[in-house]
Protein backbone atom coordinates (compact mmCIF):
# COMPACT_ATOMS: atom_id res chain seq x y z
CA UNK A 1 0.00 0.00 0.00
CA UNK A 2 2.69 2.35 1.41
CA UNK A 3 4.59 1.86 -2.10
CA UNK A 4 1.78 2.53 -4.05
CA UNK A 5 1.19 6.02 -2.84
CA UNK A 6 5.03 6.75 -3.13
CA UNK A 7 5.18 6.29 -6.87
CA UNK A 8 2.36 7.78 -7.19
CA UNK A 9 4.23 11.06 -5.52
CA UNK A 10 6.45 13.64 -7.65
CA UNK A 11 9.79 13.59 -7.02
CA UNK A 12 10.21 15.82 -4.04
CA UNK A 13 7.50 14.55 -1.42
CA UNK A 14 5.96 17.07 0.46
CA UNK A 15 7.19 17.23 3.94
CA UNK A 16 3.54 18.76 5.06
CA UNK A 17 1.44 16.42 3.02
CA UNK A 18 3.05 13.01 3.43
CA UNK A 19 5.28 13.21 6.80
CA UNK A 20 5.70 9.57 7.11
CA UNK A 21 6.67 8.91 3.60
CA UNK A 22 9.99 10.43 3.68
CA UNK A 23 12.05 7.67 4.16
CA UNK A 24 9.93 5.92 1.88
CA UNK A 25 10.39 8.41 -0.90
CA UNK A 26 14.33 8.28 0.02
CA UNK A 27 14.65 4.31 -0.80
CA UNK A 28 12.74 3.81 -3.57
CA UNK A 29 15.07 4.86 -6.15
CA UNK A 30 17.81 2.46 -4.60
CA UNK A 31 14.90 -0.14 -4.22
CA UNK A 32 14.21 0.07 -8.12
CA UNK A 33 17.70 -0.34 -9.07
CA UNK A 34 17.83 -3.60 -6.54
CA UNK A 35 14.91 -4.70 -4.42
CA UNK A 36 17.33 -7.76 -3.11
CA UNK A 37 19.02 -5.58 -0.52
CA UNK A 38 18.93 -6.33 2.69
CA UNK A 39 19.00 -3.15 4.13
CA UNK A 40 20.08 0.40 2.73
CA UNK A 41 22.04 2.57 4.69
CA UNK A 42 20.36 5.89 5.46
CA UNK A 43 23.87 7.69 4.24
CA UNK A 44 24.62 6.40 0.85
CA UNK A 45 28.26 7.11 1.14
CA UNK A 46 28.64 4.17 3.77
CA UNK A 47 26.96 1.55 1.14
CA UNK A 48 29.31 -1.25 0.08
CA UNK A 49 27.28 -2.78 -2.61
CA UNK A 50 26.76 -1.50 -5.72
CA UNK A 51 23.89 -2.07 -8.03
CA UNK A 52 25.43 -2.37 -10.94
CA UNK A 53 28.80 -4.23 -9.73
CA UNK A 54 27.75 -7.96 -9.27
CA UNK A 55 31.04 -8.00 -7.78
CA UNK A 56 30.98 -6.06 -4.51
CA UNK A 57 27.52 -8.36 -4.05
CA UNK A 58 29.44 -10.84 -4.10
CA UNK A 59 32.42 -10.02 -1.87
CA UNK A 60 30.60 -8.49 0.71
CA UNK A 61 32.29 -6.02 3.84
CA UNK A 62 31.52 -6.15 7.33
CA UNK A 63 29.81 -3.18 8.34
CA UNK A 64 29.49 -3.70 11.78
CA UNK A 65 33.57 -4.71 12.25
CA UNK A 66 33.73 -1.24 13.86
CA UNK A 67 31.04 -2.29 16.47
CA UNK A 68 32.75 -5.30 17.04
CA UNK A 69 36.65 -4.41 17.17
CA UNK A 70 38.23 -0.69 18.19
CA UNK A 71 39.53 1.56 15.38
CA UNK A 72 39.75 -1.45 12.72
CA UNK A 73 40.80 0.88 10.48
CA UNK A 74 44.12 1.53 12.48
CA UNK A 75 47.09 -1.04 11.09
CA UNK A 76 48.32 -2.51 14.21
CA UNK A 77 52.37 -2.76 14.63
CA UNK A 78 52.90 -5.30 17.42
CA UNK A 79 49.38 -7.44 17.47
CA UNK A 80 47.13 -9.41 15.24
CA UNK A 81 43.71 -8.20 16.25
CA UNK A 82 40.35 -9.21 15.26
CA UNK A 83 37.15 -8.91 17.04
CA UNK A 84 37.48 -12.19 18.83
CA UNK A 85 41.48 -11.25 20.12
CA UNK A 86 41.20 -7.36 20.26
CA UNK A 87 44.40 -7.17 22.48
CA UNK A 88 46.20 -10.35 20.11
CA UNK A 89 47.48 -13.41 21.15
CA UNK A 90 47.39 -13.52 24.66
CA UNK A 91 50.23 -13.95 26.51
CA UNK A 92 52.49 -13.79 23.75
CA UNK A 93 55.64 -11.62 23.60
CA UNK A 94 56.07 -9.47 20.53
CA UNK A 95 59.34 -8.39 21.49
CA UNK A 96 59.07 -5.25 19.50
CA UNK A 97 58.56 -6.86 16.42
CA UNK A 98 56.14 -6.04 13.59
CA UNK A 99 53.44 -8.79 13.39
CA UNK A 100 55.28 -9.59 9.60
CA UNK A 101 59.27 -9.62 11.84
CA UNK A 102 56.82 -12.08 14.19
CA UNK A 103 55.24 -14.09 11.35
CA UNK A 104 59.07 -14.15 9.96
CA UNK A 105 61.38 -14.58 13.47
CA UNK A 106 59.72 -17.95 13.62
CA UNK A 107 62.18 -19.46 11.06
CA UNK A 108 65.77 -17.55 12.81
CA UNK A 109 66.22 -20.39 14.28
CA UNK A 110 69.10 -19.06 16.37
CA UNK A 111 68.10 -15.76 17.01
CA UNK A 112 70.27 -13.55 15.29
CA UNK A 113 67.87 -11.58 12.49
CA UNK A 114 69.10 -13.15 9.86
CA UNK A 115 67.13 -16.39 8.26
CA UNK A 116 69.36 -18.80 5.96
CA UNK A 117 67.96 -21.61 3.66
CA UNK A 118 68.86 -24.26 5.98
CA UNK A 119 66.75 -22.59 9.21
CA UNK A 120 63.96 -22.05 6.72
CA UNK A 121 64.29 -25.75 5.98
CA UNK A 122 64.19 -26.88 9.71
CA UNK A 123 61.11 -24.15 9.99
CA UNK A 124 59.09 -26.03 7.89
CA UNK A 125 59.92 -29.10 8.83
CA UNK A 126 59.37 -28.27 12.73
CA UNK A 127 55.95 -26.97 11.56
CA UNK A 128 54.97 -30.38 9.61
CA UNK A 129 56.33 -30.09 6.02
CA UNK A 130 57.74 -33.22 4.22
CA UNK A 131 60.85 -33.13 2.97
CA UNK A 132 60.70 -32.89 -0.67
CA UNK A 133 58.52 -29.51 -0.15
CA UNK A 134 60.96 -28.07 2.90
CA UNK A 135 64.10 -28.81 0.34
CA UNK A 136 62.68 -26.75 -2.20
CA UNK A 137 60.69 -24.21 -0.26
CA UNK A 138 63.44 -23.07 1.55
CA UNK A 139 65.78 -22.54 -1.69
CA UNK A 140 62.42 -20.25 -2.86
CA UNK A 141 61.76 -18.39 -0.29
CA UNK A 142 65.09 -17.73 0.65
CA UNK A 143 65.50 -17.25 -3.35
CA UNK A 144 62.99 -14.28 -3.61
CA UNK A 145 63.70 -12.77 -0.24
CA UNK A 146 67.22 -12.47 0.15
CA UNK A 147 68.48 -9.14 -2.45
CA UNK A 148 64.98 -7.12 -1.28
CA UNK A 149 66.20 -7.56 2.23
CA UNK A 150 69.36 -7.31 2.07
CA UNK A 151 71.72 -4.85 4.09
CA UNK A 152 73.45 -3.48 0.71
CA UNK A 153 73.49 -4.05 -2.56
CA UNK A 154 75.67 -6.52 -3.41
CA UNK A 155 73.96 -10.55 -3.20
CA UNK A 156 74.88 -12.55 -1.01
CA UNK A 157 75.51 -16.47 -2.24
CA UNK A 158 74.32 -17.38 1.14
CA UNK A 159 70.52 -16.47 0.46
CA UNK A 160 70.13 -14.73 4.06
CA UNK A 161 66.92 -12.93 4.92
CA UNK A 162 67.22 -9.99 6.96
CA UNK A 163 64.18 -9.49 9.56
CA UNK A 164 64.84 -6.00 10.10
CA UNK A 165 63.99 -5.76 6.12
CA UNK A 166 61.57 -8.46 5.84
CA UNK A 167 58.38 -5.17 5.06
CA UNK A 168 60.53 -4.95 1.72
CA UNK A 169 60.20 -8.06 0.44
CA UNK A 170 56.31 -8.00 0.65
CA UNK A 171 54.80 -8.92 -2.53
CA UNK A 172 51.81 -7.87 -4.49
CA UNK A 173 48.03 -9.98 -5.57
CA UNK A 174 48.26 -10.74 -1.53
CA UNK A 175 45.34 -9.94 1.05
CA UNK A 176 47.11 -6.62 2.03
CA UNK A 177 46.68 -8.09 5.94
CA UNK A 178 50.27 -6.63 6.37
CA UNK A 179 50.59 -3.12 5.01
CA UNK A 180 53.97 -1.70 3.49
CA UNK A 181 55.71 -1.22 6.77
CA UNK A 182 54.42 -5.21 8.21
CA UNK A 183 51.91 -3.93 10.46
CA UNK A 184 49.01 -5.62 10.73
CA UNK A 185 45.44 -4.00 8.82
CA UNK A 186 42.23 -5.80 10.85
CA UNK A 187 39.82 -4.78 8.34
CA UNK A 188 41.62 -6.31 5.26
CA UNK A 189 41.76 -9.19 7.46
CA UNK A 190 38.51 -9.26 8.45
CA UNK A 191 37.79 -9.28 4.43
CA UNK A 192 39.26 -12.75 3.69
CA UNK A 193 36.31 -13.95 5.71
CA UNK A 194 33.39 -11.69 4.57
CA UNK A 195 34.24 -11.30 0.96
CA UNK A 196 35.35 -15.44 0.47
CA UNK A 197 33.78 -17.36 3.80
CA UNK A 198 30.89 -18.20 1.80
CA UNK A 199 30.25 -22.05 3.59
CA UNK A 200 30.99 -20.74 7.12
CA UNK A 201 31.45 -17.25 7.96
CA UNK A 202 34.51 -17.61 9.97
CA UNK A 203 36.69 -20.55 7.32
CA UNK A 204 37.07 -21.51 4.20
CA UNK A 205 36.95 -24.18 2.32
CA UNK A 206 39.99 -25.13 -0.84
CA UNK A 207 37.48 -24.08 -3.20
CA UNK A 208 36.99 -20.60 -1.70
CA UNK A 209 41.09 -20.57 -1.21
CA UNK A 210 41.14 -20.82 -4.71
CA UNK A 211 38.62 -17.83 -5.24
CA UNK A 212 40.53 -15.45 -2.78
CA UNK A 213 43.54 -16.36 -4.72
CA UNK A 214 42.07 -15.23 -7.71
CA UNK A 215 40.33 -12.38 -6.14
CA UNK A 216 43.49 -10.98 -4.98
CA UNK A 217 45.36 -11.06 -7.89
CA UNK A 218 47.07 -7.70 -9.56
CA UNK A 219 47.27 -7.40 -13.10
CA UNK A 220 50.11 -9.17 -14.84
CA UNK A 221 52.00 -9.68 -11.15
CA UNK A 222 53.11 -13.44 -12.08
CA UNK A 223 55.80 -13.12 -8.95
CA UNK A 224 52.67 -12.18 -6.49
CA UNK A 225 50.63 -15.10 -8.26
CA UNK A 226 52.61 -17.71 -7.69
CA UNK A 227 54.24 -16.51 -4.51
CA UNK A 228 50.53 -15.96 -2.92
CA UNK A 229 49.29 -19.37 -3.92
CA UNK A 230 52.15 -20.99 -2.61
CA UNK A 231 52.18 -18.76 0.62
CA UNK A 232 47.97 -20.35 1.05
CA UNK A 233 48.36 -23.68 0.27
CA UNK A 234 51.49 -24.56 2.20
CA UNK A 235 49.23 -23.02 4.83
CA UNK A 236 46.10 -25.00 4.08
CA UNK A 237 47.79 -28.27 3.88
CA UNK A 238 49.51 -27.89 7.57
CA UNK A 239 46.91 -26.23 9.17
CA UNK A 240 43.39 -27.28 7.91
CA UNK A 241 41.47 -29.14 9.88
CA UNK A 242 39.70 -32.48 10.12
CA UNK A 243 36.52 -31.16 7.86
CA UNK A 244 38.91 -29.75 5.43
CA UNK A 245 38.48 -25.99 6.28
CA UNK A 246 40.76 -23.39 6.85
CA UNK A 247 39.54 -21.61 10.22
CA UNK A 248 39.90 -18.17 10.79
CA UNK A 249 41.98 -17.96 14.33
CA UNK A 250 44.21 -20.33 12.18
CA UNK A 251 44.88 -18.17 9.66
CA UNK A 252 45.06 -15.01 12.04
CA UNK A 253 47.76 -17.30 13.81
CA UNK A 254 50.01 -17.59 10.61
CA UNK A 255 49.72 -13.84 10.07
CA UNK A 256 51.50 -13.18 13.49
CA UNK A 257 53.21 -16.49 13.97
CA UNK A 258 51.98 -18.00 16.70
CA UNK A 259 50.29 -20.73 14.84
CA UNK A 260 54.20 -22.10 13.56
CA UNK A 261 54.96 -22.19 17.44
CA UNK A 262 51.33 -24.14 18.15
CA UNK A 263 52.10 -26.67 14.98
CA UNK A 264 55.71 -27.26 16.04
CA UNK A 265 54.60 -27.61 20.05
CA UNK A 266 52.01 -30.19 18.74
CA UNK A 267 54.57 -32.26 16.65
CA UNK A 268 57.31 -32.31 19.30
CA UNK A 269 54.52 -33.90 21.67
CA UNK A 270 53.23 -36.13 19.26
């Protein structure tokens, strides 16, 4: 009834004639263009969905993160926050670290900033890897890492990976969960889950890996391609669990680190 008299109305409604039609009169212009929304925020410039891009449908934003986590806009240096762990991993140390130095530190082995090919070897064994994929993972990484991280500019035959550096040797067609300087961004995290955690809200499944891998990818950035997609399914085949999913505190563990200390804990006791 109520949307009969409104198109029935001029453009402008008459604030004396029709006082409760206002809002009415304000929607159904957005309502024409898609009656599926759910809701329609009264200030159009805080709408994440657009009409007439399928695509932010489709990857949908959490509106209500900032209800449910302080300041997720704010990249956080030391902690990997989401709304479940607003302070981080409890109990945990950062030791003045950047949560990418953290996610990183877990593979110096002895402690002294620098990461060879032979501590990122015993890294992933410690955290499960077999031995064919630590052999050649290491010589990778520590491949593609070593001259962006380096102290000068001369290589170094060694392969080392310098901590201190490690922000420079972030690589494009990622999530963006670590910004340029390694800190960590809550709300790009928080986007893995929204835009791709289409089974369960707070995994995901291979299948929707395989989309956020896709998702993420920059144009003609074959180095970020491959180096993403290796970076998620080394991930998903240690760390998934028994149904096959991805879970989110496991993936917010990896961003920070703690997870490699949990997985190599776990084997040591097994």
């Amino acid at each position: 009834m109520t949307l009969q008299l409104v198109s029935s109305l001029p453009a402008r409604c008459s604030r004396l004639a029709v006082p409760r039609l206002r809002s009415s009169c304000k929607l159904s212009p957005r309502a024409s263009m898609s009656s599926s929304f759910s809701s329609v925020p009264e200030d159009a410039s805080m709408e994440t969905e657009a009409p007439h891009a399928p695509v932010t449908r489709e990857r949908r934003l959490n509106p209500s993160l900032h209800e449910q986590l302080p300041k997720p806009y704010l990249a956080r240096a030391l902690e990997a926050v989401d709304p479940s762990h607003p302070q981080g991993t409890r109990g945990r140390d950062p030791r003045g670290l950047t949560v990418l130095q953290q996610h990183a530190a877990f593979f110096d082995r002895n402690g002294d900033g620098i990461i060879y090919p032979w501590e990122t070897f015993q890294g992933l064994r410690a955290i499960g890897c077999g031995l064919p994929v630590s052999f050649f993972g290491s010589i990778l990484i520590n491949l593609l890492l070593t001259f962006p991280t380096q102290q000068g500019w001369l290589p170094s035959p060694l392969l080392p990976i310098h901590i201190k550096n490690i922000y420079k040797g972030k690589h494009g067609s990622d999530s963006e969960s670590y910004d340029t300087e390694g800190r960590f961004d809550p709300s790009k995290f928080d986007a893995i889950f929204s835009k791709y955690g289409r089974t369960h809200p707070d995994a995901l499944t291979l299948e929707e890996l395989f989309s956020m891998l896709k998702g993420n990818r920059n144009m003609y950035d074959f180095v970020g391609w491959v180096a993403a997609a290796g970076e998620w399914l080394l991930l998903y085949s240690v760390a998934k669990d028994k149904d096959g999913l991805l879970q989110r505190e496991t993936v917010r563990g990896a961003f920070d680190g703690s997870l490699f200390e949990r997985l190599q804990d776990n084997k040591k006791s097994s």
